[in-house]
N, C-alpha and C. Protein backbone atom coordinates (compact mmCIF):
# COMPACT_ATOMS: atom_id res chain seq x y z
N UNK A 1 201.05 65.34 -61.58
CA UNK A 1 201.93 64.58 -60.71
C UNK A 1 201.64 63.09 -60.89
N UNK A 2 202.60 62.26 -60.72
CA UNK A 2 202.29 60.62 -61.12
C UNK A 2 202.17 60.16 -59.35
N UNK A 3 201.10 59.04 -59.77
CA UNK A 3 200.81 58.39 -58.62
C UNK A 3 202.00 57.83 -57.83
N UNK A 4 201.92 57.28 -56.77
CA UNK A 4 202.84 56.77 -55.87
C UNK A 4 203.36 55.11 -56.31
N UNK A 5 202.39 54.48 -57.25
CA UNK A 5 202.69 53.45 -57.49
C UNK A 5 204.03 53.15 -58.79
N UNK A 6 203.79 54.64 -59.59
CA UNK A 6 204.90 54.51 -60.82
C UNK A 6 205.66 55.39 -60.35
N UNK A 7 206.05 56.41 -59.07
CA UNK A 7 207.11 56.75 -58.80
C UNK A 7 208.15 55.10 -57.82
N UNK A 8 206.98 54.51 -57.54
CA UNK A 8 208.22 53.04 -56.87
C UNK A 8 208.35 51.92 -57.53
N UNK A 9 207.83 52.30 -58.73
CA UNK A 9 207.85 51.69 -60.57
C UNK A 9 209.60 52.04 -60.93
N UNK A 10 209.91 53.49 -60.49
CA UNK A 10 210.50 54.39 -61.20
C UNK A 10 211.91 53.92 -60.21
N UNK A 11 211.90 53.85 -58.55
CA UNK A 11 212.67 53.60 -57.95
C UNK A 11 213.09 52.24 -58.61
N UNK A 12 212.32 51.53 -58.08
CA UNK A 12 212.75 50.10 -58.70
C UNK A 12 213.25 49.42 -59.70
N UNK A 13 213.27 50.18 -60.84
CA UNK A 13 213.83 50.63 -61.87
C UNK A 13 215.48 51.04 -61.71
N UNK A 14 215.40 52.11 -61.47
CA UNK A 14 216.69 52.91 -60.78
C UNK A 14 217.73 52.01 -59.76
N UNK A 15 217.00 51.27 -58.82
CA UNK A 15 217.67 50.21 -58.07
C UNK A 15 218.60 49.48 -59.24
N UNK A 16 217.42 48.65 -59.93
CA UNK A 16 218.26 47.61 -61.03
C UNK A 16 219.17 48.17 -61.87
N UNK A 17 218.98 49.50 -62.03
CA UNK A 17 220.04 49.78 -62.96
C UNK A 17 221.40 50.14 -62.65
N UNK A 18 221.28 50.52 -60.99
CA UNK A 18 222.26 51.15 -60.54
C UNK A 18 223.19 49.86 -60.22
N UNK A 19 222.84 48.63 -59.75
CA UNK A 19 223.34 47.19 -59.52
C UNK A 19 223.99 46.79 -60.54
N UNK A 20 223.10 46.96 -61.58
CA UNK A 20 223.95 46.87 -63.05
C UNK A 20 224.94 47.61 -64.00
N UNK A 21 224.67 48.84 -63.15
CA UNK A 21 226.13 49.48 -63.49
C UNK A 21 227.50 49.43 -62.54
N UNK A 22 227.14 49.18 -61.16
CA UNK A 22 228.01 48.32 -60.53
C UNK A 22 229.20 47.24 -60.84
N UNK A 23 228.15 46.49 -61.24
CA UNK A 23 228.51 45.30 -61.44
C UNK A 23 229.35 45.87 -63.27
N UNK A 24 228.62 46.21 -64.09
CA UNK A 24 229.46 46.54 -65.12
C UNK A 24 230.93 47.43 -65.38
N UNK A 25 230.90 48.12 -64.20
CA UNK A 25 232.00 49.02 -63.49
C UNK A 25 233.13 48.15 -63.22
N UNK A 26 232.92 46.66 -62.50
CA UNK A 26 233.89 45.64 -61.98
C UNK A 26 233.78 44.66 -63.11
N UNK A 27 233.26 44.69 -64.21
CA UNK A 27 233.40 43.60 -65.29
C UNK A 27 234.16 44.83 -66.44
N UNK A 28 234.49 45.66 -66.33
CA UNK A 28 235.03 46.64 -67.35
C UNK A 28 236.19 47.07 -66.69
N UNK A 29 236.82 47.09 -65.09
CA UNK A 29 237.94 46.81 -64.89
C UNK A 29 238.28 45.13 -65.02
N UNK A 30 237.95 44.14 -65.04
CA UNK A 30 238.25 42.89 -65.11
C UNK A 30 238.92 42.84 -66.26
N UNK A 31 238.32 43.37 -67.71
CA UNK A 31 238.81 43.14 -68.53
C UNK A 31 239.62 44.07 -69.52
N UNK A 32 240.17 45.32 -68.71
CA UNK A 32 241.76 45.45 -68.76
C UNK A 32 242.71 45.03 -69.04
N UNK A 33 242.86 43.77 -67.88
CA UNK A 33 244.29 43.36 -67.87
C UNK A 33 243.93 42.26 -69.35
N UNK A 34 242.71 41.65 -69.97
CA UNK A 34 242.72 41.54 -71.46
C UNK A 34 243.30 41.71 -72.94
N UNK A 35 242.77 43.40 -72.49
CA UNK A 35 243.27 44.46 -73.78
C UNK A 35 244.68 44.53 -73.27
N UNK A 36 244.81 45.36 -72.28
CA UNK A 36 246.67 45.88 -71.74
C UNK A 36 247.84 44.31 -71.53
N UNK A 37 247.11 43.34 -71.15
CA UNK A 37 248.31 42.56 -70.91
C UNK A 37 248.23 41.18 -71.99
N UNK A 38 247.22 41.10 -73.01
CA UNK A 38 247.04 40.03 -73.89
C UNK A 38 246.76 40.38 -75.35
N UNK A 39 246.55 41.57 -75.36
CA UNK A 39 245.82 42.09 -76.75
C UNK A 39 244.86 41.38 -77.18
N UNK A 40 243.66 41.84 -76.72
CA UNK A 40 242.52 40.71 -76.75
C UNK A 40 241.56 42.43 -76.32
N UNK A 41 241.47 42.59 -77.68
CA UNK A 41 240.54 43.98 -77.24
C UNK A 41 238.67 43.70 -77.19
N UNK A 42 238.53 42.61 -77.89
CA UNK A 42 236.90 42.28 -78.00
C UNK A 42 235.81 42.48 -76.74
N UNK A 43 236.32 41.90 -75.46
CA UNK A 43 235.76 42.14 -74.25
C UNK A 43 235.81 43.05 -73.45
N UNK A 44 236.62 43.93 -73.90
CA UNK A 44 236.93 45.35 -73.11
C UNK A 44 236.22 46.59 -74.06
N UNK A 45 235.55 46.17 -75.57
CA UNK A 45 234.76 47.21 -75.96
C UNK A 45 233.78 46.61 -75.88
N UNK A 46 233.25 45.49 -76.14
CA UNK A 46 231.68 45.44 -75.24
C UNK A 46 231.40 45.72 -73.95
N UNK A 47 232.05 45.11 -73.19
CA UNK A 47 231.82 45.12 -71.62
C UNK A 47 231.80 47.09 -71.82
N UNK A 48 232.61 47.92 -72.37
CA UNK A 48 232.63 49.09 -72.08
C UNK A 48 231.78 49.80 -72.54
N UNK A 49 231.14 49.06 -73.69
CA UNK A 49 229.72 50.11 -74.11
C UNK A 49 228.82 49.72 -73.23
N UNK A 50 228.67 48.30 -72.70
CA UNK A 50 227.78 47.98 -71.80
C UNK A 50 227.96 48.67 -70.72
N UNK A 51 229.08 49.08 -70.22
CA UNK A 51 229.09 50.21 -68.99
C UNK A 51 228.95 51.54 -69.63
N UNK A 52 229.13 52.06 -70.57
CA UNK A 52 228.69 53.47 -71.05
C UNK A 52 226.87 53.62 -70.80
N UNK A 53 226.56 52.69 -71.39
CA UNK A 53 225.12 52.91 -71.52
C UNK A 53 224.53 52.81 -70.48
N UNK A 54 225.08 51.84 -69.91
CA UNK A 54 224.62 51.38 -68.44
C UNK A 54 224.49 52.89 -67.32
N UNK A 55 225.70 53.68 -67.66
CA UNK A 55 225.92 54.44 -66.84
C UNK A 55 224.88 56.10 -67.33
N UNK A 56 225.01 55.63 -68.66
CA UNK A 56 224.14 57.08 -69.08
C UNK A 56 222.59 56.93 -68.32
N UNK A 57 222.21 55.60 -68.39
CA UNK A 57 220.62 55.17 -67.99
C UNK A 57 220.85 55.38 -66.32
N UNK A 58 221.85 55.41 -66.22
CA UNK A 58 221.55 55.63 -64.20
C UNK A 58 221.86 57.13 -64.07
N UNK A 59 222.28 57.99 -64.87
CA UNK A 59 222.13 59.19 -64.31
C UNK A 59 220.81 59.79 -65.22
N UNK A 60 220.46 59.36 -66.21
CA UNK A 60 218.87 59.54 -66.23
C UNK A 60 218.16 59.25 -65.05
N UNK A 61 218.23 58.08 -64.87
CA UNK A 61 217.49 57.01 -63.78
C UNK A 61 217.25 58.02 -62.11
N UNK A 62 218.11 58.35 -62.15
CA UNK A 62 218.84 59.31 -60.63
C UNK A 62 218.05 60.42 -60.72
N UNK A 63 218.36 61.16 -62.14
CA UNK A 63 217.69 62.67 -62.14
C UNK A 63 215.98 62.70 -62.08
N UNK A 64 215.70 61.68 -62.83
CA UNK A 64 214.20 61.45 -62.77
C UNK A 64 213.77 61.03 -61.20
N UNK A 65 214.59 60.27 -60.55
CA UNK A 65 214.14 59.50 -59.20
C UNK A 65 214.23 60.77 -58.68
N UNK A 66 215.18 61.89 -58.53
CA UNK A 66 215.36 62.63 -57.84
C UNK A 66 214.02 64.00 -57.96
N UNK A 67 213.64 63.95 -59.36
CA UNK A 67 212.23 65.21 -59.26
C UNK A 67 211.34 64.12 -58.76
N UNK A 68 210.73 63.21 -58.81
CA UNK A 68 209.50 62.53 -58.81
C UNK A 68 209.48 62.32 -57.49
N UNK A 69 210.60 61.54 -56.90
CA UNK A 69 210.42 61.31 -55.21
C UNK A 69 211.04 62.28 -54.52
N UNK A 70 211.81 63.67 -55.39
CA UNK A 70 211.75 64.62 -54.34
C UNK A 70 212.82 64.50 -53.14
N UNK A 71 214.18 63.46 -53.69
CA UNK A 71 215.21 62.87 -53.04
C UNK A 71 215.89 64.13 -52.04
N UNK A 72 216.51 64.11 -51.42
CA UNK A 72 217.05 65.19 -50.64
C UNK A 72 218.43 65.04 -51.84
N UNK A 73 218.86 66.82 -51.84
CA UNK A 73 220.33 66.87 -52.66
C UNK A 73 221.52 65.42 -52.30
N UNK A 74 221.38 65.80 -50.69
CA UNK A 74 222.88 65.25 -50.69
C UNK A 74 222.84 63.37 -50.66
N UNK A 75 221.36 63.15 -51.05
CA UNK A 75 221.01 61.34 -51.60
C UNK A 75 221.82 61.09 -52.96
N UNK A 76 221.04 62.28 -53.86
CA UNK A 76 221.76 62.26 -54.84
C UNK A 76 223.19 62.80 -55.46
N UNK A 77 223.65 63.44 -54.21
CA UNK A 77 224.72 63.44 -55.00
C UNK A 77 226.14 62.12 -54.10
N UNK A 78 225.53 61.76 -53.27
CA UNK A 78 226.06 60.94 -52.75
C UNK A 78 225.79 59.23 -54.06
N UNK A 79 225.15 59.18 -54.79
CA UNK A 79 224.66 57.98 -55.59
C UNK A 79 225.32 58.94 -56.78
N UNK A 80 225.83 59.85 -56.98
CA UNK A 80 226.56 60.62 -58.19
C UNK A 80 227.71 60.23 -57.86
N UNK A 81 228.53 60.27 -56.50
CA UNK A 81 229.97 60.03 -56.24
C UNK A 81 229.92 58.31 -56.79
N UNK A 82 229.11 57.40 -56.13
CA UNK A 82 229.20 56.50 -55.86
C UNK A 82 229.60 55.52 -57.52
N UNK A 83 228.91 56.59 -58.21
CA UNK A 83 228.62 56.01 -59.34
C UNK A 83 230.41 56.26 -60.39
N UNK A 84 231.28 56.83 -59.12
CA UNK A 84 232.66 56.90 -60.00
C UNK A 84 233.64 56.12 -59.03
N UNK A 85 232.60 54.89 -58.40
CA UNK A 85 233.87 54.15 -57.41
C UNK A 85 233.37 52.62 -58.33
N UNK A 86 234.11 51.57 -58.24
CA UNK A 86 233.61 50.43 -58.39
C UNK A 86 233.33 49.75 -56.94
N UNK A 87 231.90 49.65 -57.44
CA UNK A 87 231.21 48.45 -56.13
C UNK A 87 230.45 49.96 -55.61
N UNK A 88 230.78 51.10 -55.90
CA UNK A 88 229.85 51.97 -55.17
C UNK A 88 228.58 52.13 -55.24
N UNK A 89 227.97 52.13 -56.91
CA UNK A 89 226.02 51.86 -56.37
C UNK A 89 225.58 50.79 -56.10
N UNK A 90 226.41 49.31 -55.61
CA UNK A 90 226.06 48.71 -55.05
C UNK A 90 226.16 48.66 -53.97
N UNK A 91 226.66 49.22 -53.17
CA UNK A 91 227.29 49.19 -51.64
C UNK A 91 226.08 50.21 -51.23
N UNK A 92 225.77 51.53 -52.15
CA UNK A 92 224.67 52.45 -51.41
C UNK A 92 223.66 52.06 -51.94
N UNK A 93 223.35 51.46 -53.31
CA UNK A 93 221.32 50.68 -52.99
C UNK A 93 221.17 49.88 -52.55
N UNK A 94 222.37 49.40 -51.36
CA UNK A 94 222.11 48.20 -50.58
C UNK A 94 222.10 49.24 -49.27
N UNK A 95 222.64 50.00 -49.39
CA UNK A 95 223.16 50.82 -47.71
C UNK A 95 221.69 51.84 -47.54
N UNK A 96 221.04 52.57 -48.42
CA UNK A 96 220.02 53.15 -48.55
C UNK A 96 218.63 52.34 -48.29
N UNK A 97 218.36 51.35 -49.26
CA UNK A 97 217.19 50.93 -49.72
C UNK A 97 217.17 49.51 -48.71
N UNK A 98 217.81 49.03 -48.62
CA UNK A 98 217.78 47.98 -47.38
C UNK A 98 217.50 47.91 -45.71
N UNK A 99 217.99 50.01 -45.27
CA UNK A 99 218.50 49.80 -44.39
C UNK A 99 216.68 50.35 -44.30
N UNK A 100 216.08 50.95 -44.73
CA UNK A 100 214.23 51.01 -44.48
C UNK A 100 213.32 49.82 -44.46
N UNK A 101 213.70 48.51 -44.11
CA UNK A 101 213.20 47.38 -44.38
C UNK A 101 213.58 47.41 -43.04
């Protein structure tokens, strides 16, 4: 079993990534209206691999947070929905992780 200090290694981790797929979620609809209304496809396939990857590393990020700290189901699958809204893992690792402070 890993100590308590690299499972909030592991959260903290998971926080940043989930912010950053957030945020890449609302920079990959931004640049839509790019490709669809300018033909200007360059920023809508970076920004979108940057949200692909982004998004593969937070449901790693999730599944690992979820054996190590032992998350209750419906944490994670509530940060699984969230992760198909834009602004949603930012709205819950702010609504979760803030509201224990």
């Amino acid at each position: 079993m890993e100590s308590k200090s690299t499972n909030s290694t592991l959260v903290q981790l998971f926080r940043g990534v989930a912010v950053a797929e957030g945020v890449s979620y609302l920079a990959f609809g931004a640049s839509m209206p790019l490709k669809y209304g300018w033909g200007i496809l360059w920023p809508n396939q970076w920004v979108g691999m940057a949200h692909g990857a982004l998004f593969l590393a937070f449901c790693g990020l999730l599944a690992a947070v979820w054996y190590a700290e032992r998350w209750p189901l419906a944490r994670v699958l509530a940060f699984g929905l969230a992760s198909l809204l834009p602004y949603g893992t930012i709205w819950l690792e702010r609504r979760v992780f803030r509201a224990k402070k």
